[in-house]
N, C-alpha and C. Protein backbone atom coordinates (compact mmCIF):
# COMPACT_ATOMS: atom_id res chain seq x y z
N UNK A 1 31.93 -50.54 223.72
CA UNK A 1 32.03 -51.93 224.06
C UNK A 1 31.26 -52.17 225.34
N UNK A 2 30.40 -53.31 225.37
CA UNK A 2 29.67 -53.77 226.63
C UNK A 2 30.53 -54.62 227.27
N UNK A 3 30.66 -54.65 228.46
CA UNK A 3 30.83 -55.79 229.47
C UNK A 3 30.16 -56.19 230.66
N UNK A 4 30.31 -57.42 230.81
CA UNK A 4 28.97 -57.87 231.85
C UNK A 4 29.90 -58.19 232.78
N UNK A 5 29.25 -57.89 234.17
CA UNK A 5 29.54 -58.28 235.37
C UNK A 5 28.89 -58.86 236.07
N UNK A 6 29.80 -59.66 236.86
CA UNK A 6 28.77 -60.58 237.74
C UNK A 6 29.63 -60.10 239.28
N UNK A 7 29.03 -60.10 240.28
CA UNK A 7 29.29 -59.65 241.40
C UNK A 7 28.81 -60.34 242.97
N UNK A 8 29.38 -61.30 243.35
CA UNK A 8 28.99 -62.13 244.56
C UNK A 8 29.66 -62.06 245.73
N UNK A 9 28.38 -61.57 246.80
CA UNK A 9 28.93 -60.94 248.15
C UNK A 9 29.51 -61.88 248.97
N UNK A 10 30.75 -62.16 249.48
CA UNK A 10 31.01 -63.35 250.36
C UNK A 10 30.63 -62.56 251.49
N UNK A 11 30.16 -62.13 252.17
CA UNK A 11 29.84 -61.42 253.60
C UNK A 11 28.38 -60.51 253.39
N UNK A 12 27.78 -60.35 254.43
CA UNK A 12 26.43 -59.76 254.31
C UNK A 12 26.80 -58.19 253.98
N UNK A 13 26.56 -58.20 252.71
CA UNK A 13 25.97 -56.26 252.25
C UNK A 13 25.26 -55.07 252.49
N UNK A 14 25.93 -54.45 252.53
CA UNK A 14 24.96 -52.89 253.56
C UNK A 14 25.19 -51.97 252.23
N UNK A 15 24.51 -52.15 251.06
CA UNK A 15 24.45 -51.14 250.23
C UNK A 15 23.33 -50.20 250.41
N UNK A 16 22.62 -49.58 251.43
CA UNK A 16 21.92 -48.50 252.01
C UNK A 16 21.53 -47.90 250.87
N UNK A 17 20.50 -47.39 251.15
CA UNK A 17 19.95 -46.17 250.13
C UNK A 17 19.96 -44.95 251.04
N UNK A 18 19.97 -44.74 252.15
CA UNK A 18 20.36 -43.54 253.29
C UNK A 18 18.64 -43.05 253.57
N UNK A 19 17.79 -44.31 253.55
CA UNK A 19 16.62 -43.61 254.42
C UNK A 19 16.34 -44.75 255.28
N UNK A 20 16.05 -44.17 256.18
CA UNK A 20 15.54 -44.95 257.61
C UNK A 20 14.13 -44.52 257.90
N UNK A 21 14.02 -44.93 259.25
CA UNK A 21 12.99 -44.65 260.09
C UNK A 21 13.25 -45.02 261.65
N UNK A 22 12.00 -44.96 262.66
CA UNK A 22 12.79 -45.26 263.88
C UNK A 22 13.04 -46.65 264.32
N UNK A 23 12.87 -47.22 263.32
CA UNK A 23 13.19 -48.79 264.03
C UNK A 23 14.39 -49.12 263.01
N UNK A 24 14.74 -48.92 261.36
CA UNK A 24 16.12 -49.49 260.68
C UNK A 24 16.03 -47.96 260.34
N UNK A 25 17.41 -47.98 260.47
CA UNK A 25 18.43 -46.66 260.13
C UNK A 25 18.33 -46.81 258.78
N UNK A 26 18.57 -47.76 258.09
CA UNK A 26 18.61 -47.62 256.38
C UNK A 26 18.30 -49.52 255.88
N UNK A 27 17.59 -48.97 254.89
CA UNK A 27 17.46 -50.16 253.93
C UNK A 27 18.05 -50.22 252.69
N UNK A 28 18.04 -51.81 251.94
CA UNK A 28 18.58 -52.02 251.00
C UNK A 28 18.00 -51.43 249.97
N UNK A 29 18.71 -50.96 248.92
CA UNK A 29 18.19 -50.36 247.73
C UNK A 29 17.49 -51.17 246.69
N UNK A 30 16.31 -51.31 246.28
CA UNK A 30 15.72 -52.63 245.50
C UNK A 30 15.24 -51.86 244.20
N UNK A 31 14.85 -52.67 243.28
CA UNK A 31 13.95 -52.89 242.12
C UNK A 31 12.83 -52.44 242.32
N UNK A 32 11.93 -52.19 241.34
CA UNK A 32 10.69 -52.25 241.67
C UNK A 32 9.98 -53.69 242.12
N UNK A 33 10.35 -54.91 241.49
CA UNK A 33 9.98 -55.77 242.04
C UNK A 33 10.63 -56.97 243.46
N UNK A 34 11.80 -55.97 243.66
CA UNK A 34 11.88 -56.47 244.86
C UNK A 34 13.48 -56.91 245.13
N UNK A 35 14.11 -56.92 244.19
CA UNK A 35 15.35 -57.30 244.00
C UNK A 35 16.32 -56.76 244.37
N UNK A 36 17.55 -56.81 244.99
CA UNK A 36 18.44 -55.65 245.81
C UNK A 36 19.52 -55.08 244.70
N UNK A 37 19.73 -54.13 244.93
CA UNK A 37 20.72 -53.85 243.92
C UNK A 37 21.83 -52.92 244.32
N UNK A 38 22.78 -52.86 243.66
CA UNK A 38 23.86 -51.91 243.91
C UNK A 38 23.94 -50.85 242.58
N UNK A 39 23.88 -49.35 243.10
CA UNK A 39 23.81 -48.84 242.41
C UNK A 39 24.82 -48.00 241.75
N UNK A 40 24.52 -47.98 240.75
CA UNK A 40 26.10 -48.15 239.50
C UNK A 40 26.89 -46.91 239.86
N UNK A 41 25.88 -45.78 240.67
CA UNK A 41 26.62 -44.70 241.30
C UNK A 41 27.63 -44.97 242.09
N UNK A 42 27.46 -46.16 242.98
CA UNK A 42 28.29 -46.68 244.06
C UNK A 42 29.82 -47.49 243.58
N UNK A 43 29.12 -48.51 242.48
CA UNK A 43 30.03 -49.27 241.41
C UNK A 43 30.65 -48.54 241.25
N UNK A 44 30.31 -47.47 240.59
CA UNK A 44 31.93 -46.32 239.24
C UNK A 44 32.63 -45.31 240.72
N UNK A 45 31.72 -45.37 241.73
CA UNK A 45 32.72 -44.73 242.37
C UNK A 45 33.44 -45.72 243.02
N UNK A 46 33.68 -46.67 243.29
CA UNK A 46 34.42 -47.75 243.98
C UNK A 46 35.51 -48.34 242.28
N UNK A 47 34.60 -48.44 241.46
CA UNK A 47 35.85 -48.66 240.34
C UNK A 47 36.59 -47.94 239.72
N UNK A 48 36.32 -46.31 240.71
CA UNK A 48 36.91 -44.90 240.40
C UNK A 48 37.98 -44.48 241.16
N UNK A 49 38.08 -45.57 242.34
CA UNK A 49 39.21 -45.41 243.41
C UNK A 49 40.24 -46.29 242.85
N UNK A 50 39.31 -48.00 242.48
CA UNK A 50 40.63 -48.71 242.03
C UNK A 50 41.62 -48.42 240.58
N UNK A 51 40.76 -47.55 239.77
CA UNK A 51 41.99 -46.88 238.42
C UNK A 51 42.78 -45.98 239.43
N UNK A 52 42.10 -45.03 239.97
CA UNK A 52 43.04 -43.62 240.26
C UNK A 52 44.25 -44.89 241.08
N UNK A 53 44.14 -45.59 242.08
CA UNK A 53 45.05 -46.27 242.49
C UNK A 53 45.79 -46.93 241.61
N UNK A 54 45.61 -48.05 240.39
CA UNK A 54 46.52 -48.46 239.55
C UNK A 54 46.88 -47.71 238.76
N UNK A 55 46.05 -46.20 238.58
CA UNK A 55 47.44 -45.10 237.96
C UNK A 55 48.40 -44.85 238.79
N UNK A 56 48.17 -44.97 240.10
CA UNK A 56 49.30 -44.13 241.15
C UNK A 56 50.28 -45.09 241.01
N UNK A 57 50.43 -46.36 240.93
CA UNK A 57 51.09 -47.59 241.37
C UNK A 57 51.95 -47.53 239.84
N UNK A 58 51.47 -47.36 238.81
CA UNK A 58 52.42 -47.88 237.59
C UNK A 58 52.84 -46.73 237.51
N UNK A 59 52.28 -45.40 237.62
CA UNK A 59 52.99 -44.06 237.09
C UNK A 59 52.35 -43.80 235.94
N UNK A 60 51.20 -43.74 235.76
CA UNK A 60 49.92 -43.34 234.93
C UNK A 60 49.61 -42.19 235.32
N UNK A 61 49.86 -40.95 235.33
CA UNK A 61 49.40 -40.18 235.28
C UNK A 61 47.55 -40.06 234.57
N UNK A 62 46.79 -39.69 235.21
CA UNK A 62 45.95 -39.30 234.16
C UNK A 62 44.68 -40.31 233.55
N UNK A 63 45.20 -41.33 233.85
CA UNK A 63 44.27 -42.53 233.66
C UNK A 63 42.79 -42.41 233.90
N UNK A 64 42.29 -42.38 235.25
CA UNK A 64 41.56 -42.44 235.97
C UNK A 64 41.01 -40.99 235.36
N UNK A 65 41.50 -40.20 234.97
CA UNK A 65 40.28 -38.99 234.33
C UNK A 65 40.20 -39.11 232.97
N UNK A 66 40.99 -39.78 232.50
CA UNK A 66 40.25 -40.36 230.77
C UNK A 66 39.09 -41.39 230.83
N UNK A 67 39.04 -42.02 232.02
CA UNK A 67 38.41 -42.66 231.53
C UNK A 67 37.10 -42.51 232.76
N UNK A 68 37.18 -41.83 233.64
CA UNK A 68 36.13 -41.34 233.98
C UNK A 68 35.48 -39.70 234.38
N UNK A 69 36.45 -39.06 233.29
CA UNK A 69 36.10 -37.48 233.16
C UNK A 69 36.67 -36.80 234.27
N UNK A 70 36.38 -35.76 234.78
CA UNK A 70 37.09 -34.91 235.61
C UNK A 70 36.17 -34.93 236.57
N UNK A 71 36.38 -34.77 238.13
CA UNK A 71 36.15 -34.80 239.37
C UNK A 71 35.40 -34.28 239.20
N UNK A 72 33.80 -33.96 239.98
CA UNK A 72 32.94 -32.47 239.90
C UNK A 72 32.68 -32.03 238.30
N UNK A 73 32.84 -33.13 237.26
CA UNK A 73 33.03 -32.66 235.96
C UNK A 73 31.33 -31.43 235.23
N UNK A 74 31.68 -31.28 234.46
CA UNK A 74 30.47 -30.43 234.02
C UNK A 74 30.07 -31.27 232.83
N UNK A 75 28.53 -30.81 232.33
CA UNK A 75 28.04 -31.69 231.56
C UNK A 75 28.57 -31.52 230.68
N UNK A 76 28.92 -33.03 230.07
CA UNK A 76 29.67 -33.37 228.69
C UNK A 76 31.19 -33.77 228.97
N UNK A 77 31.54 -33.70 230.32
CA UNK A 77 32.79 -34.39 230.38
C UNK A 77 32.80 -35.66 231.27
N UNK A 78 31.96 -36.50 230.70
CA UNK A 78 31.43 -37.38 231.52
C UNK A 78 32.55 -38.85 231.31
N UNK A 79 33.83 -38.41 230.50
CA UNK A 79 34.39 -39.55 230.02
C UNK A 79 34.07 -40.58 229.10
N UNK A 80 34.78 -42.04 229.39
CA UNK A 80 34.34 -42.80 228.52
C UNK A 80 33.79 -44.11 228.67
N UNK A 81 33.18 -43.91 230.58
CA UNK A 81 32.77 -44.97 231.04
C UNK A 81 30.84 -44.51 231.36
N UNK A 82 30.29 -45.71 231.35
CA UNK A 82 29.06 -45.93 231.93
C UNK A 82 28.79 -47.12 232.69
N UNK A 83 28.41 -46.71 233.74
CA UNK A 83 27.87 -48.06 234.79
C UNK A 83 26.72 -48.20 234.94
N UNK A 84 25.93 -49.37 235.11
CA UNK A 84 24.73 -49.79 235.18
C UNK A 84 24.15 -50.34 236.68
N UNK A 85 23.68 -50.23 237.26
CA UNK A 85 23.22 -50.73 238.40
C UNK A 85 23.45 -52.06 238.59
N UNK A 86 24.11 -52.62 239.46
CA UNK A 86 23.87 -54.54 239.28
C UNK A 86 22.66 -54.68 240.25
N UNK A 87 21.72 -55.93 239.69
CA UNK A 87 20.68 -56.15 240.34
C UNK A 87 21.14 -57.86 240.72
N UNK A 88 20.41 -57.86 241.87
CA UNK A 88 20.33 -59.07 242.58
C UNK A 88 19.36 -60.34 241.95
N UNK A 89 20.27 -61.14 241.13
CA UNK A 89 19.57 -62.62 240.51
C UNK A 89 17.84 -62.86 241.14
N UNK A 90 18.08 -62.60 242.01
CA UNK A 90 16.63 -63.30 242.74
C UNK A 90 16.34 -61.96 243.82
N UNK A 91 14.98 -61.85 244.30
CA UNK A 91 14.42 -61.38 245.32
C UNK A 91 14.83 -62.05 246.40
N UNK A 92 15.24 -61.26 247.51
CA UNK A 92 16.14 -61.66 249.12
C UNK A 92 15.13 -61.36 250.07
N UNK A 93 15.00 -61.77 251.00
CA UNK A 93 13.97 -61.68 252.08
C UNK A 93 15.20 -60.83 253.11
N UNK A 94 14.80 -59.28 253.88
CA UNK A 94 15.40 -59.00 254.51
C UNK A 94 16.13 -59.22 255.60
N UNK A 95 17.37 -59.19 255.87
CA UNK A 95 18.01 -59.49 256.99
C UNK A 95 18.35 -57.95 257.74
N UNK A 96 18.18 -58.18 259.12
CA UNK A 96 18.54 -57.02 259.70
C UNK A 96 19.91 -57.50 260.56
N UNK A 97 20.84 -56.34 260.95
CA UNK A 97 21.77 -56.01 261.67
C UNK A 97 21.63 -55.11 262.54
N UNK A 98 21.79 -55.55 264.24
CA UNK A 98 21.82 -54.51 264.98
C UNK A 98 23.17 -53.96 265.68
N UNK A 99 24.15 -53.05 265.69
CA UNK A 99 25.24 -52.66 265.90
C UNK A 99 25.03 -51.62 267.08
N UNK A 100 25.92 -51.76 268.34
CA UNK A 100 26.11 -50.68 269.26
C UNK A 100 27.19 -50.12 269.44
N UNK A 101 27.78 -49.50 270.00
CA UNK A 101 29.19 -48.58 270.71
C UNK A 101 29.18 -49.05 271.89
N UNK A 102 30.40 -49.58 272.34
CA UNK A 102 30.19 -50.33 274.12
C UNK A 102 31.22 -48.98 274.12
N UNK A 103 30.69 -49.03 275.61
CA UNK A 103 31.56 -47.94 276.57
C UNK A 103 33.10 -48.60 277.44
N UNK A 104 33.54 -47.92 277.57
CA UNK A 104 35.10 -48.58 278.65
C UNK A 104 34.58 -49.58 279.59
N UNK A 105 33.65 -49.14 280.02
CA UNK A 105 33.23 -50.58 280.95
C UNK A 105 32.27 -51.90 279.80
N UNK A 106 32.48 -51.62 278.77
CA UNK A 106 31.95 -52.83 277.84
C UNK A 106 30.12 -53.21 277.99
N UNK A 107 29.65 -51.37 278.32
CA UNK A 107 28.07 -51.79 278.43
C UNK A 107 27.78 -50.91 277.23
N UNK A 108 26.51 -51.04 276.49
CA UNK A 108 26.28 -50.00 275.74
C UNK A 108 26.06 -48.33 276.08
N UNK A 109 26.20 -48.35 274.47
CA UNK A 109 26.41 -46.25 275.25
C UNK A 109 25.15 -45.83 274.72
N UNK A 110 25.00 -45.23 275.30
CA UNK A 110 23.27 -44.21 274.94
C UNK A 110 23.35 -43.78 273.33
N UNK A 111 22.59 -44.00 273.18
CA UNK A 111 22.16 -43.57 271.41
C UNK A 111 23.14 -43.85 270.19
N UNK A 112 23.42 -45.07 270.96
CA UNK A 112 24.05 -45.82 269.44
C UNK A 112 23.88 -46.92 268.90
N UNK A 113 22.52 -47.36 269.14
CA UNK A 113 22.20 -48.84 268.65
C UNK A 113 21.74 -47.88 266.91
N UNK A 114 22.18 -49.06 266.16
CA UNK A 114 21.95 -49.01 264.29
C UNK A 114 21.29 -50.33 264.38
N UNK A 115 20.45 -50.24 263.77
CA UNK A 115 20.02 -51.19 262.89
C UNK A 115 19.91 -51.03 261.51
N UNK A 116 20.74 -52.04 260.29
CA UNK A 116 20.30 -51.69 258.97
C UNK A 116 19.64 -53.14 258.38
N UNK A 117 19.35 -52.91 257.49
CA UNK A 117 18.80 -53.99 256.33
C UNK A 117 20.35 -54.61 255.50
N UNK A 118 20.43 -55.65 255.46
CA UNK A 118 21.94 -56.23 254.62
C UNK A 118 20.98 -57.11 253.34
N UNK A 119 21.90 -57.34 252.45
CA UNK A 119 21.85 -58.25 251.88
C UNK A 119 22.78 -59.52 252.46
N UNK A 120 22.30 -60.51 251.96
CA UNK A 120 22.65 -61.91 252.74
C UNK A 120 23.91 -62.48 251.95
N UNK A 121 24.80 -62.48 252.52
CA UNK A 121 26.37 -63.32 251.91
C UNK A 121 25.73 -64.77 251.00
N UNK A 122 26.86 -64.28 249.56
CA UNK A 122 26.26 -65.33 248.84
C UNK A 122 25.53 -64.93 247.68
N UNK A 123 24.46 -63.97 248.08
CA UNK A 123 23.94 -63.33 247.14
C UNK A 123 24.44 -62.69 245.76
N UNK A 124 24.31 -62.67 244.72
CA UNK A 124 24.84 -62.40 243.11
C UNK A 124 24.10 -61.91 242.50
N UNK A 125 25.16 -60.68 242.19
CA UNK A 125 24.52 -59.58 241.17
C UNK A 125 24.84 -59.73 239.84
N UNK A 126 24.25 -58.98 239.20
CA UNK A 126 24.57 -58.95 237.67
C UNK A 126 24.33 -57.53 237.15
N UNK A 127 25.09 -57.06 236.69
CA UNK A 127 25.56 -55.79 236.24
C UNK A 127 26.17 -55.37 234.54
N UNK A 128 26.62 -54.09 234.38
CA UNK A 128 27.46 -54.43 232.90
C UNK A 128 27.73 -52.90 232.78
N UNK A 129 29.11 -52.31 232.07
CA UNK A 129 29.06 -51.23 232.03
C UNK A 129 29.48 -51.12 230.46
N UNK A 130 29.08 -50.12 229.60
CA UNK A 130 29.76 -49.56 227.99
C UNK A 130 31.25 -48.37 228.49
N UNK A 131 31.81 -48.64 227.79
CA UNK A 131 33.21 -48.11 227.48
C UNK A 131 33.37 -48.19 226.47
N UNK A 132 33.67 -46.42 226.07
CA UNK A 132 34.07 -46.21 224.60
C UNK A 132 35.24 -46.17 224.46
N UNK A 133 36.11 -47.78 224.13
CA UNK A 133 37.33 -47.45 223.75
C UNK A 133 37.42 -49.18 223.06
N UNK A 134 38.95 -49.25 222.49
CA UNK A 134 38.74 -50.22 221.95
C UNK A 134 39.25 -51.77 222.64
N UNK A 135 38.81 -53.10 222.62
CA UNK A 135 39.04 -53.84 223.30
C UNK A 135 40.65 -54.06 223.18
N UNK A 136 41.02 -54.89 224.65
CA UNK A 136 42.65 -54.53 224.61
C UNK A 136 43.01 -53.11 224.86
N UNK A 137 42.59 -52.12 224.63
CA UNK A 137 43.17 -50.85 224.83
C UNK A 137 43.97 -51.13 226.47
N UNK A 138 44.02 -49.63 226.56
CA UNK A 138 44.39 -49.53 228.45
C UNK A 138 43.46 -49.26 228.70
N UNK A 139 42.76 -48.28 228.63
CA UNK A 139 41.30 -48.23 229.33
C UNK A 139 40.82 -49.50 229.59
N UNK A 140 40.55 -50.59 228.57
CA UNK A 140 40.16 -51.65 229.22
C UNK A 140 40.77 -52.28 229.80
N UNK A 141 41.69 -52.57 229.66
CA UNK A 141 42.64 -53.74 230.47
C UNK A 141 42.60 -52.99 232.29
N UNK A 142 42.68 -51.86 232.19
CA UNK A 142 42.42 -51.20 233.66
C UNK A 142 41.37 -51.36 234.28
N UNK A 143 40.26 -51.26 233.72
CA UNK A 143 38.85 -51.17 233.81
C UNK A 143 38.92 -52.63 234.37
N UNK A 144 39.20 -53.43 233.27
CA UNK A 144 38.76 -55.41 233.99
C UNK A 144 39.35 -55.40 235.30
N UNK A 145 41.09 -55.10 235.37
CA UNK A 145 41.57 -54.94 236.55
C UNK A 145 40.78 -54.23 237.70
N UNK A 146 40.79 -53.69 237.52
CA UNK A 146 39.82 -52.73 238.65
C UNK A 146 38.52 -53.32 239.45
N UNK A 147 38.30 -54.13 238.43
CA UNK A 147 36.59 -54.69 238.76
C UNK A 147 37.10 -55.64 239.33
N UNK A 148 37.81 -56.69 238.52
CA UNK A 148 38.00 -58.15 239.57
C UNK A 148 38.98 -57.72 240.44
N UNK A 149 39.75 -56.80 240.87
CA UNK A 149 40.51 -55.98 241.63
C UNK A 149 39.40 -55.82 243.37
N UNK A 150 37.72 -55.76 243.28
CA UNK A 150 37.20 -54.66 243.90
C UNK A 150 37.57 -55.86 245.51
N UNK A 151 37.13 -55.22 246.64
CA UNK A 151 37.72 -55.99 247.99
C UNK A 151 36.00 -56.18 248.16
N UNK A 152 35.14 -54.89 248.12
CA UNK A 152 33.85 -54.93 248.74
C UNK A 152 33.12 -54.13 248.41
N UNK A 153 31.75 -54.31 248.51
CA UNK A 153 30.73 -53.31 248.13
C UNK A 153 30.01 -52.75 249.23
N UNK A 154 29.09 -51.61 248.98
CA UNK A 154 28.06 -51.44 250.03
C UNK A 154 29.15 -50.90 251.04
N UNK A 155 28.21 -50.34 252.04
CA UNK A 155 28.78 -49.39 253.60
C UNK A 155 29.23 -50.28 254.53
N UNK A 156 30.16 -50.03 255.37
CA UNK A 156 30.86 -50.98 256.00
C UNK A 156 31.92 -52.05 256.09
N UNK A 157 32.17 -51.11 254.73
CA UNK A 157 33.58 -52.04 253.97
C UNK A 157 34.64 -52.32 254.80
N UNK A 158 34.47 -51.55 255.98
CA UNK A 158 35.72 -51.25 256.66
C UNK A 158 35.79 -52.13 258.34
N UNK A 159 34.44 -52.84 258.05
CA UNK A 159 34.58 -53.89 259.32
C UNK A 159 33.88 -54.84 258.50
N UNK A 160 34.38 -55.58 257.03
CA UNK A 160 34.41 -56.84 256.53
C UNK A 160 32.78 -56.98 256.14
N UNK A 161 32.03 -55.70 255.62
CA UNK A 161 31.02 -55.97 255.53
C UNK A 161 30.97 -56.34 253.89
N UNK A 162 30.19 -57.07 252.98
CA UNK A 162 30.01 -56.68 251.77
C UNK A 162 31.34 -57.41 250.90
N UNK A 163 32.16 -58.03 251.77
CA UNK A 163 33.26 -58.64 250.75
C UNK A 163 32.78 -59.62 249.47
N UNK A 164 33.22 -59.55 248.47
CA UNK A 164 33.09 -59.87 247.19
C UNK A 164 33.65 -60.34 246.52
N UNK A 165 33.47 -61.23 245.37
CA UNK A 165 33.85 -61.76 244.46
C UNK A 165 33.56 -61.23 243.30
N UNK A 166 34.38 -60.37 242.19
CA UNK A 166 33.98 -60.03 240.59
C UNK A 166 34.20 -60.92 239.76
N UNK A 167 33.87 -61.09 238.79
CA UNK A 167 34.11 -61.47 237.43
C UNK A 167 33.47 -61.35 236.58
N UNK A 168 34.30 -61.19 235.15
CA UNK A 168 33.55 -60.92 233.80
C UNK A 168 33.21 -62.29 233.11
N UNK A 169 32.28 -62.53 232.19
CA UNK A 169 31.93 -63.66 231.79
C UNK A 169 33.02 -63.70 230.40
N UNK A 170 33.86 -64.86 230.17
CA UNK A 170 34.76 -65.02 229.02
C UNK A 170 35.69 -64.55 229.50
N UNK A 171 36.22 -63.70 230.77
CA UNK A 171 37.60 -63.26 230.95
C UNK A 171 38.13 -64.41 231.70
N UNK A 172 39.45 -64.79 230.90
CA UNK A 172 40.24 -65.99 231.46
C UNK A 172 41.24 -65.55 232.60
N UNK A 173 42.18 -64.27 231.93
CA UNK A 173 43.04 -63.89 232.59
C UNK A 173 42.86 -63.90 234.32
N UNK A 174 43.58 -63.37 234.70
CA UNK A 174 44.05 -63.32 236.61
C UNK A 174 44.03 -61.80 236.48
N UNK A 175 43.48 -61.12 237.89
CA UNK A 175 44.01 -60.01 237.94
C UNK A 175 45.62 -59.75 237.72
N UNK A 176 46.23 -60.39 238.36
CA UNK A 176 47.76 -60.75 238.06
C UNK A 176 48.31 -60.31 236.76
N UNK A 177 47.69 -61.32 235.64
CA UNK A 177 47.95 -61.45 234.33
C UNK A 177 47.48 -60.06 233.57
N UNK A 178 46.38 -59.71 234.12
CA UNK A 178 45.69 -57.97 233.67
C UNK A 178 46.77 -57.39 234.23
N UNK A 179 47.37 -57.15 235.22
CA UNK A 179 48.36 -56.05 235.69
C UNK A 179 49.39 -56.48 235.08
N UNK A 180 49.92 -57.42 234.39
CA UNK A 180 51.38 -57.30 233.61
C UNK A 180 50.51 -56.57 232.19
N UNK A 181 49.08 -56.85 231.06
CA UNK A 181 49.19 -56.59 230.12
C UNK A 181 49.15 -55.18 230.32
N UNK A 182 48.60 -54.08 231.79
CA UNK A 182 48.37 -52.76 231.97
C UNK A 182 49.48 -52.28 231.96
N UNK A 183 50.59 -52.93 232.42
CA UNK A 183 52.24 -52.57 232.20
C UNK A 183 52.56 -52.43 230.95
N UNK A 184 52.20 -53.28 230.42
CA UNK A 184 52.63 -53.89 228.83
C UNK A 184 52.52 -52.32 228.10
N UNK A 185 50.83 -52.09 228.35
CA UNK A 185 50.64 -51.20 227.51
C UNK A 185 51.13 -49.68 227.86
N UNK A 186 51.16 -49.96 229.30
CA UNK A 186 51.90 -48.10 229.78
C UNK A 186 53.28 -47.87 229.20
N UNK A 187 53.78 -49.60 228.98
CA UNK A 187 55.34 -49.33 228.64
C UNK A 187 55.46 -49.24 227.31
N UNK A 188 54.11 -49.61 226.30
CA UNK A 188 54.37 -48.93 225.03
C UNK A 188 53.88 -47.59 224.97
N UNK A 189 52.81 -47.41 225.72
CA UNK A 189 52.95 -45.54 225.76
C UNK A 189 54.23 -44.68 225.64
N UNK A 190 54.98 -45.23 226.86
CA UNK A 190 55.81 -44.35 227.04
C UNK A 190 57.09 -44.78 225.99
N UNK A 191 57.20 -45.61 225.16
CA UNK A 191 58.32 -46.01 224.28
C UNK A 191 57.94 -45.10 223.04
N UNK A 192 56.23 -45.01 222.68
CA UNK A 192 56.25 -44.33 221.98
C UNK A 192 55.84 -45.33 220.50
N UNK A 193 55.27 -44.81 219.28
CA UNK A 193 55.72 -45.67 218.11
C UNK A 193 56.48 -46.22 217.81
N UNK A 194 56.49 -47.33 217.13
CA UNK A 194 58.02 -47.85 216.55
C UNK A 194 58.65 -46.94 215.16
């Protein structure tokens, strides 16, 4: 099964590709023609934290490695997810960020100015991942959760960089409403057949 994602940064994005030089520490990861993107490596591992977490929370054991194989897995246990890179609707003209470390007296400290490349708040991706399972399953109903679940993308999640908006195109439900049907279905797991 395909699903499409759409993905819009409310805050400026630092999805880095981890090469610099001496003037930006890292730039945005693009297209060949120019377009920024987030790469689906980054996606499945960020939508790899939010299953393992809504297994921990309902008492799912196990979730999070059905449906994305085993940690360090070896080839062929790759699970039953694939992610695709989301690319940026339009070509972005770069924005830079310069960040320092102030010292106790509130001056800068020697060798910690960063500069990176962001993407610009606002900006919208478009993405889509295949999952082999069937619609409605748990795998999916976790999977949607998870995605419109995500807080942020890109580096710097952790001082409000990259905050986001998900959604699937045709999904009505609420994350809300996804976490009662993910109940629904753990609680017929565990009841068993009729």
């Amino acid at each position: 099964m395909k699903v499409e994602v759409e993905l819009r940064v409310v805050s400026d994005a630092e999805p880095g590709t981890g090469l610099g030089g001496e003037v930006v520490d890292d730039y945005v990861p693009r297209t060949l023609d120019g377009r920024p993107l987030l790469r689906a490596s980054h996606l499945r591992g960020l939508l790899r934290e939010q299953v393992r977490e809504i297994g921990e929370v309902l008492g799912r054991d196990g979730l999070c490695e059905e449906i994305f194989g085993q940690a360090g897995r070896a080839v062929g246990d790759e699970g039953i997810l694939s992610v695709s890179d989301a690319v940026a609707r339009e070509t972005a003209e770069p924005r830079f960020v310069s960040r320092t470390a102030l010292s106790a007296r509130r001056t800068a400290e020697g060798q910690t100015l960063r500069t990176t490349e962001v993407v610009a708040a606002e900006t919208r991706f478009d993405g889509e991942y295949h999952l082999v399972a069937e619609p409605g399953s748990l795998p999916d109903l976790a999977l949607r959760l998870a995605l419109l679940s995500l807080p942020a993308v890109g580096g710097g999640r952790t001082r409000g960089a990259g905050a986001c908006v998900a959604s699937i195109p045709g999904e009505e439900r609420s994350p809300g409403e996804l976490l009662d049907a993910v109940r629904a279905r753990i609680d017929e797991e565990i009841a068993g057949p009729a």
